[in-house]
N, C-alpha and C. Protein backbone atom coordinates (compact mmCIF):
# COMPACT_ATOMS: atom_id res chain seq x y z
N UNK A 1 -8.95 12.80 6.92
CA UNK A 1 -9.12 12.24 5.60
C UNK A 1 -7.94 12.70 4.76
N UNK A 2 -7.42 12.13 3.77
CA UNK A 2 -8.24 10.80 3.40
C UNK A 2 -7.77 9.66 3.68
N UNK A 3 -8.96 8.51 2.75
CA UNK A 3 -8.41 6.95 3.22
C UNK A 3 -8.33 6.71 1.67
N UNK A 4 -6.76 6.31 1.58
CA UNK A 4 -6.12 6.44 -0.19
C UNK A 4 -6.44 4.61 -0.13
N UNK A 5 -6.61 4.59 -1.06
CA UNK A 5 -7.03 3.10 -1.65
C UNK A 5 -6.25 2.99 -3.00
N UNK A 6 -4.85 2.04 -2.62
CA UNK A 6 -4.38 1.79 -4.40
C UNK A 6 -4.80 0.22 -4.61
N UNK A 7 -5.55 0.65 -5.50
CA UNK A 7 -5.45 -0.89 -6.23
C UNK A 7 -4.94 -1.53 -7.41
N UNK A 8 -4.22 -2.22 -7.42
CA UNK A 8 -3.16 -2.75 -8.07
C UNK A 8 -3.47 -4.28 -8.77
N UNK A 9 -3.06 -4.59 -9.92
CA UNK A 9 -2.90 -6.14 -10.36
C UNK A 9 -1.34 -6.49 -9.57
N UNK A 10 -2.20 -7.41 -9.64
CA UNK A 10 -1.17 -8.44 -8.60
C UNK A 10 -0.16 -8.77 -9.51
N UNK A 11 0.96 -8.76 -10.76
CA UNK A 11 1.42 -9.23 -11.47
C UNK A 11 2.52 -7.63 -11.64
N UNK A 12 2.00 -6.49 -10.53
CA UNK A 12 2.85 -5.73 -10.40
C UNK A 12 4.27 -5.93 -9.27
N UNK A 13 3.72 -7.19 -8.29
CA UNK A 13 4.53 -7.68 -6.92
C UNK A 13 6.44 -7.93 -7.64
N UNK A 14 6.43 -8.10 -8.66
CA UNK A 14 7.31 -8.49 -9.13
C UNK A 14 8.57 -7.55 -10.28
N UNK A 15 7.64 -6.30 -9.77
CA UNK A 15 7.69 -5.84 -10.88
C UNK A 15 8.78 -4.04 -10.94
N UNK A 16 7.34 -3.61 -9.71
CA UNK A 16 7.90 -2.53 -8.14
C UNK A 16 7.86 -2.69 -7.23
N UNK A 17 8.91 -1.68 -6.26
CA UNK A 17 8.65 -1.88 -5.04
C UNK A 17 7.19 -1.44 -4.23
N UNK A 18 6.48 -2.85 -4.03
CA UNK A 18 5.23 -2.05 -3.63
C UNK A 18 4.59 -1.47 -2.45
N UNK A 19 5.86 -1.34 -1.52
CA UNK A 19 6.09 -0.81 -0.36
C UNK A 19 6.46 0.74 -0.30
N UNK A 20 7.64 0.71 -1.45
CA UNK A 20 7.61 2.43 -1.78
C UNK A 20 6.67 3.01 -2.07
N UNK A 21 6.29 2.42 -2.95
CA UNK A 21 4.48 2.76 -3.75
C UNK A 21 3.63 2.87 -2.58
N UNK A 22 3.63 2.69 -1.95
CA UNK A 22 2.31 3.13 -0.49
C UNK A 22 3.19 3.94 0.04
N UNK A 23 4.34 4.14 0.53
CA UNK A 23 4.94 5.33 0.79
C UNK A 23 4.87 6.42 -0.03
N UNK A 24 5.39 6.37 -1.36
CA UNK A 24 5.05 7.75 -2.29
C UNK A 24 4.17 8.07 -2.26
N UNK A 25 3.09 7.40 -2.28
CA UNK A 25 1.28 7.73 -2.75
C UNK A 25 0.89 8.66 -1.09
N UNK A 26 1.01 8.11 0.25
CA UNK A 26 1.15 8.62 1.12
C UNK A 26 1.55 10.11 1.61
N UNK A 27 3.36 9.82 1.28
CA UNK A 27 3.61 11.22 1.33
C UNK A 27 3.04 12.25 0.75
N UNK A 28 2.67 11.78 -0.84
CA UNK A 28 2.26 12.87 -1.63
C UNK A 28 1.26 13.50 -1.06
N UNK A 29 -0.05 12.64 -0.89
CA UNK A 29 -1.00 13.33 -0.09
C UNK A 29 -0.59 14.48 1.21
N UNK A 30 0.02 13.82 2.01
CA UNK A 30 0.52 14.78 3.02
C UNK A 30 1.25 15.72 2.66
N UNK A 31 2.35 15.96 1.34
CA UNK A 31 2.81 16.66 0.56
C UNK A 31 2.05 18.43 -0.17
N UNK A 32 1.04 17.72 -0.27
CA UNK A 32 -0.50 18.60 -0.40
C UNK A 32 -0.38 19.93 0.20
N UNK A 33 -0.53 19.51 1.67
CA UNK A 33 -1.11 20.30 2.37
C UNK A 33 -2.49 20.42 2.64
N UNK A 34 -3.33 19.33 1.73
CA UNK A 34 -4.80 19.55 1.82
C UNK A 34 -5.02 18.63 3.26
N UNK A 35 -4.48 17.66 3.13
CA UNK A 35 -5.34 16.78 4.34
C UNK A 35 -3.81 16.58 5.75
N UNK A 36 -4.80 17.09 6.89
CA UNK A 36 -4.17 16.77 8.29
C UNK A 36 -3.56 15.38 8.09
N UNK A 37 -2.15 15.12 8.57
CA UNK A 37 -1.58 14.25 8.74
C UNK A 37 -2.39 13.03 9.78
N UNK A 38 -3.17 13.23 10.41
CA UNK A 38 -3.45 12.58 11.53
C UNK A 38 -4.62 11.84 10.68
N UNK A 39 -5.15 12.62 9.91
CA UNK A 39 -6.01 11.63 8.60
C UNK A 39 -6.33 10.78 7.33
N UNK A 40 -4.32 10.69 7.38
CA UNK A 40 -4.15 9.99 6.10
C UNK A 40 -4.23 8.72 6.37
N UNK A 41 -4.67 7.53 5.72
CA UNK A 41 -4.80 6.57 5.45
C UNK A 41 -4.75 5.85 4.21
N UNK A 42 -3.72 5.09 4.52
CA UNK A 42 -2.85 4.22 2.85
C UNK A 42 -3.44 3.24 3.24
N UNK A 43 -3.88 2.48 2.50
CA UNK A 43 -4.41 1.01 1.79
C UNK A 43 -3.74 0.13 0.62
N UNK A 44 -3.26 -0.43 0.93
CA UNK A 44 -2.59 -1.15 -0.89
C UNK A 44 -3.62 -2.40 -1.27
N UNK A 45 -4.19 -2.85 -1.95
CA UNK A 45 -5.18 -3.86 -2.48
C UNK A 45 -5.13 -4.50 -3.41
N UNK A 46 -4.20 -5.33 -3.59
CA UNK A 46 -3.52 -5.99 -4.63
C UNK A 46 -5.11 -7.34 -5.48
N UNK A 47 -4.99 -6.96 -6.67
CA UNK A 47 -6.30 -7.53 -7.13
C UNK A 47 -5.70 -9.14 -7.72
N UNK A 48 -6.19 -10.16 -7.49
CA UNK A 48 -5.30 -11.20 -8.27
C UNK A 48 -6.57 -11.83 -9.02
N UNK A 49 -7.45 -11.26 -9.52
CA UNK A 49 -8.52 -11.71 -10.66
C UNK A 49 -8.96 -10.76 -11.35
N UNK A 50 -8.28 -10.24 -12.51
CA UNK A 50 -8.25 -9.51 -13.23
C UNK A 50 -8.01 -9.52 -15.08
N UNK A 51 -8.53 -8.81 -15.87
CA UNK A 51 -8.10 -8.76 -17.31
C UNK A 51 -8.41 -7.62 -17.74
N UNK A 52 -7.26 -7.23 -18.33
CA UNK A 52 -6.81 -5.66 -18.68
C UNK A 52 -6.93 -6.19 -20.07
N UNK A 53 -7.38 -5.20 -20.92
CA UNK A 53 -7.14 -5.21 -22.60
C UNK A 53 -7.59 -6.31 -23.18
N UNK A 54 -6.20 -6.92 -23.87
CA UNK A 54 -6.43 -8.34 -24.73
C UNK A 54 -6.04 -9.15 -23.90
N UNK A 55 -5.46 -9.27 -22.33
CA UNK A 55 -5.94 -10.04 -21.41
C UNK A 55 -4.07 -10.48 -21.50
N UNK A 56 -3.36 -9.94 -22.35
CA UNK A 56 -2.03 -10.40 -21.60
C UNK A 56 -1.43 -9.95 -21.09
N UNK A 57 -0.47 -11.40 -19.88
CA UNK A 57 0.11 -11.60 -18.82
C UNK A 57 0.85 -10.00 -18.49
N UNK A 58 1.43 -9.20 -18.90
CA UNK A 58 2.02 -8.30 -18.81
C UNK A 58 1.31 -6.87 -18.64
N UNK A 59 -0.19 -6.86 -19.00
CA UNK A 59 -1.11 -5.47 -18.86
C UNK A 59 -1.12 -5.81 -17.22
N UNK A 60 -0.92 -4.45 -16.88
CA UNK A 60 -1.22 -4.02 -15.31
C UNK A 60 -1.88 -3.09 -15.43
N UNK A 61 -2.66 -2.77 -13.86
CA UNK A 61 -3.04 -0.97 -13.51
C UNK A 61 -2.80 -0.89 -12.28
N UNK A 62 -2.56 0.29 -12.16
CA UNK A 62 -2.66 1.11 -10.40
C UNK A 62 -4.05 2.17 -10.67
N UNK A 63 -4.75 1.80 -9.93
CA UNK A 63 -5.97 2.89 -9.96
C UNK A 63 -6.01 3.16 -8.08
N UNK A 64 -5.74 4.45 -7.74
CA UNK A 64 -6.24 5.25 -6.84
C UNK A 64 -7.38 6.07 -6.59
N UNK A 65 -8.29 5.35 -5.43
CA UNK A 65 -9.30 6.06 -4.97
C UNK A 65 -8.80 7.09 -3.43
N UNK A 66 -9.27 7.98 -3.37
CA UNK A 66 -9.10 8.90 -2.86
C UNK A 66 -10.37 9.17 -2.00
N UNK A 67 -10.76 8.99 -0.90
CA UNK A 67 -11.92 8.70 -0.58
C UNK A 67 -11.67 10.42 0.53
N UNK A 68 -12.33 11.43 0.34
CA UNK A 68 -12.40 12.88 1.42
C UNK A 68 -13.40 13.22 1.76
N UNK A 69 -13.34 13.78 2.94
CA UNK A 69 -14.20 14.66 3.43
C UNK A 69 -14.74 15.94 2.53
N UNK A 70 -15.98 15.81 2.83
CA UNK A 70 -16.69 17.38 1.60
C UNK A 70 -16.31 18.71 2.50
N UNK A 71 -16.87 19.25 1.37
CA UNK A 71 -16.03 20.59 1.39
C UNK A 71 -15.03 21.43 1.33
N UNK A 72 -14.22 20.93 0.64
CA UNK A 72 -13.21 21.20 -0.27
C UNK A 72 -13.73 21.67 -1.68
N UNK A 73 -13.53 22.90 -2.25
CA UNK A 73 -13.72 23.37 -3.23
C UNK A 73 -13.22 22.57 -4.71
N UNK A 74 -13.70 22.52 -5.68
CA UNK A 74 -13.24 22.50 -6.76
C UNK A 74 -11.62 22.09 -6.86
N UNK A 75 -11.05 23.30 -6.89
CA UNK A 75 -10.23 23.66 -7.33
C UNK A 75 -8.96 23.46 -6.25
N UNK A 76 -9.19 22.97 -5.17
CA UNK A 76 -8.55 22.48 -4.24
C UNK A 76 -8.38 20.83 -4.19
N UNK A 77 -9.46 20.08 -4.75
CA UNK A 77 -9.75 18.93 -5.19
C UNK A 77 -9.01 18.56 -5.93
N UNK A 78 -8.94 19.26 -7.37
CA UNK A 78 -8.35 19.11 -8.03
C UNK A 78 -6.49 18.99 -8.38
N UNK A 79 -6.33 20.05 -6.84
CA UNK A 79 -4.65 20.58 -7.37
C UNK A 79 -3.98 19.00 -6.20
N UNK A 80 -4.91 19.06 -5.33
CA UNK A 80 -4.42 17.86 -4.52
C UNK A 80 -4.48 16.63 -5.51
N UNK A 81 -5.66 15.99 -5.81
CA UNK A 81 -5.19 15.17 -7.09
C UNK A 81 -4.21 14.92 -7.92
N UNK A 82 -4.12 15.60 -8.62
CA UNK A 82 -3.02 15.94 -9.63
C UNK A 82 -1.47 16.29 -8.93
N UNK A 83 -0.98 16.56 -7.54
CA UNK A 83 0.09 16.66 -7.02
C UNK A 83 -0.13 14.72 -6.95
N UNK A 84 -0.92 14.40 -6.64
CA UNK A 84 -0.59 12.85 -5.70
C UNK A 84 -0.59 11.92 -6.99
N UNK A 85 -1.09 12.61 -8.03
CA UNK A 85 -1.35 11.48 -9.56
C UNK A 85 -0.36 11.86 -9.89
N UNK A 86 0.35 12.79 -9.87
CA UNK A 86 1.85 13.59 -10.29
C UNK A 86 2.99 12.41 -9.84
N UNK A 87 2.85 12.25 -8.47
CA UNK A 87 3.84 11.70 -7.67
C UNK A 87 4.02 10.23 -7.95
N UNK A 88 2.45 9.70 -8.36
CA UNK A 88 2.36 8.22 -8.65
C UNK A 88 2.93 7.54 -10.36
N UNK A 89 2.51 8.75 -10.75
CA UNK A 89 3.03 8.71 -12.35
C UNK A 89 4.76 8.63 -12.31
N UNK A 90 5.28 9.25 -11.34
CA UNK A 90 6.64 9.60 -11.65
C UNK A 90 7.23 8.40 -10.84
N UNK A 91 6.55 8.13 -9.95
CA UNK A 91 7.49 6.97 -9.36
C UNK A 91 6.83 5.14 -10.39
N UNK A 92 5.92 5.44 -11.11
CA UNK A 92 5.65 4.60 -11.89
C UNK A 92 6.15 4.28 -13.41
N UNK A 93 7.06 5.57 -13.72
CA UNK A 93 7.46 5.68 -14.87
C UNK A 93 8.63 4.39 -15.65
N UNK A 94 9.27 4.18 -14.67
CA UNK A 94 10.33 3.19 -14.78
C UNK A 94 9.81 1.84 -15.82
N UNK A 95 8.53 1.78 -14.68
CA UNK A 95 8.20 0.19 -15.37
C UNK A 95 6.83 0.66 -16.30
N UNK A 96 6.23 1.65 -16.84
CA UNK A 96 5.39 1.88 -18.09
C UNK A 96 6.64 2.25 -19.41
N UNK A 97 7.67 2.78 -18.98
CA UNK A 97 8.76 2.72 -20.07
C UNK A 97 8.98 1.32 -20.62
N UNK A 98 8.81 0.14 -19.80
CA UNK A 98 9.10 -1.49 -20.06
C UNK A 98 8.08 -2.61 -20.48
N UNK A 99 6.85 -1.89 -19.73
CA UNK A 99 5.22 -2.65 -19.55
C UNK A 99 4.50 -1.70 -19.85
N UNK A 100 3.48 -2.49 -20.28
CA UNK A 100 2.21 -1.90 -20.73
C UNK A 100 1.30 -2.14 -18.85
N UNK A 101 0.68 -0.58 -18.83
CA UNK A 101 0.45 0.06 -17.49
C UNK A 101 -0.59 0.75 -17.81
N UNK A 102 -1.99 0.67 -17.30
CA UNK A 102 -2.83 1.74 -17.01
C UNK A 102 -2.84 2.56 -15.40
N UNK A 103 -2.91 3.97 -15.61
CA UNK A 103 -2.55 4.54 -14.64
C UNK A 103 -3.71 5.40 -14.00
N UNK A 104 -4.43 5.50 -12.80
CA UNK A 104 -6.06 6.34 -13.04
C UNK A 104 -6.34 6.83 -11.29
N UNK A 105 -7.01 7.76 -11.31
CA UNK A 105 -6.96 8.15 -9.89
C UNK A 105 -8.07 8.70 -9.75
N UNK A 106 -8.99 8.68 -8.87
CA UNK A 106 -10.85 9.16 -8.63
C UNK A 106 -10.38 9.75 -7.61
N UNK A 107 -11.51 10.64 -7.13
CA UNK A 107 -11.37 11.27 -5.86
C UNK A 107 -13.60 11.27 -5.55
N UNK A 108 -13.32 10.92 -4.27
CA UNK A 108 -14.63 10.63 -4.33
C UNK A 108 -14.94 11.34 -2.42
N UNK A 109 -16.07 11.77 -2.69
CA UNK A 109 -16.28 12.63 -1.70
C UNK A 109 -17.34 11.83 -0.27
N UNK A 110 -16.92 11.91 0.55
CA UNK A 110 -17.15 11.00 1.86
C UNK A 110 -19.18 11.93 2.67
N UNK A 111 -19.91 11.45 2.03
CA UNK A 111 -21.06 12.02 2.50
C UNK A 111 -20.73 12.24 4.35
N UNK A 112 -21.09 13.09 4.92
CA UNK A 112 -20.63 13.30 6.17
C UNK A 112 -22.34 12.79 7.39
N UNK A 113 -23.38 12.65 6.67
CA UNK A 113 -24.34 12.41 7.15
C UNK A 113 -24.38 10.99 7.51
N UNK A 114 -23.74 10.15 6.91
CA UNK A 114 -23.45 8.79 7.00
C UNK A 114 -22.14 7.89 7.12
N UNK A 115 -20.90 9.14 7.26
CA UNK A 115 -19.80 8.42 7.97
C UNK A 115 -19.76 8.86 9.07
N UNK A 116 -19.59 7.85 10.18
CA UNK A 116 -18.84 7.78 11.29
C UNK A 116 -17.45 7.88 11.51
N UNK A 117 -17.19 8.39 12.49
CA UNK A 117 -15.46 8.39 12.98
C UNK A 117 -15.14 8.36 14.36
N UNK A 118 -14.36 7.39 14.58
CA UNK A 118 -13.56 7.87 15.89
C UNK A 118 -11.98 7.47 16.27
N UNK A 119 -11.33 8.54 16.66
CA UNK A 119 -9.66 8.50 16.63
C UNK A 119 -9.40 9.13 17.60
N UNK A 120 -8.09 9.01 17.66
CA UNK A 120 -6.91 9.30 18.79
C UNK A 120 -5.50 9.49 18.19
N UNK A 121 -6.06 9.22 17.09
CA UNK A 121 -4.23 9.38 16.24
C UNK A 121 -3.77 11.02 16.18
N UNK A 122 -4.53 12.02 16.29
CA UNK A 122 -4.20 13.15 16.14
C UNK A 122 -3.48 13.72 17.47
N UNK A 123 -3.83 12.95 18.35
CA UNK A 123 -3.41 13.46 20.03
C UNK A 123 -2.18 12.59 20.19
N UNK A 124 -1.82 11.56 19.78
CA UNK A 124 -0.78 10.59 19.54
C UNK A 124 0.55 11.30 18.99
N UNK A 125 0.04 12.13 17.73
CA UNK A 125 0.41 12.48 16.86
C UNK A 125 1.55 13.65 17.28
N UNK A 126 0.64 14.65 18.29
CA UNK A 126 0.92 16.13 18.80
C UNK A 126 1.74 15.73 19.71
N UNK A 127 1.58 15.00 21.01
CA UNK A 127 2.59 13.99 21.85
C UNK A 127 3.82 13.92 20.89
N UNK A 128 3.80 12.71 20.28
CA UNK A 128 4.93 12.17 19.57
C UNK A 128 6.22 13.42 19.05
N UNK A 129 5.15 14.32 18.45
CA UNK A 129 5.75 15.82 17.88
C UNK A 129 6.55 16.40 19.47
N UNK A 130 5.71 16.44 20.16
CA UNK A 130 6.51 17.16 21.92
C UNK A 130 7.64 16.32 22.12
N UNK A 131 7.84 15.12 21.95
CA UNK A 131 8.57 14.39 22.84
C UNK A 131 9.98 14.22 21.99
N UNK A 132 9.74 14.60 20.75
CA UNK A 132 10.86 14.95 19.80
C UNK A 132 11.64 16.58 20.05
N UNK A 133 11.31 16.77 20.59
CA UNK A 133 12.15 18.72 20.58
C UNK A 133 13.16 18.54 21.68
């Protein structure tokens, strides 16, 4: 974990690169240190039925959900957040200097009694790492 979910107005395609933007948001997480690489998961979800504010053409948002595994403290929750809302703010700054931008990030905790999982990316992962040295 986690599985990062940005969701975006579609009226941003034009606006940033929204390919970097799933890369920054990405790294940052892994940047952390909170979550195993083998469990990150980027999502981009571009919304194209939307109204922000007074509904003009130019209001956007990026809102990030952060979807983790429990048990993570407080205060570990928090510093990971705020590194990855850090990272999204700064690579977003360009175009809220030009456009009107709402910017917002949840972190929401993955009940473990009712998710399922199954992977191979972590053994992929350790391989890939060997076959590089």
């Amino acid at each position: 974990m986690p599985h990062i979910f940005i969701e975006h107005s579609s009226n941003l395609a034009g606006r940033i690169d929204l390919e970097e933007l799933t890369s920054t948001v990405h790294r940052s997480a892994l940047q952390t240190g909170v979550f195993p690489e083998g469990g990150i998961r980027t999502r981009r979800v571009p919304r194209e039925g939307y109204l922000i504010a007074d509904g003009h053409a130019d209001n956007a948002f990026v809102h990030l959900v952060l979807r983790i595994g429990v048990g993570r403290n407080l205060e570990t929750r928090q510093r990971a957040a705020g590194e990855v809302f850090d990272a999204l703010c700064d690579f977003l700054s360009a175009d809220m200097a030009e456009f009107p931008l709402g910017i917002s990030l949840e972190v929401q905790e993955i009940v473990p009694e009712t998710s399922l999982k199954k992977s191979n990316l972590h053994d992929y992962l350790k391989q890939r790492k060997e076959n590089t040295k």
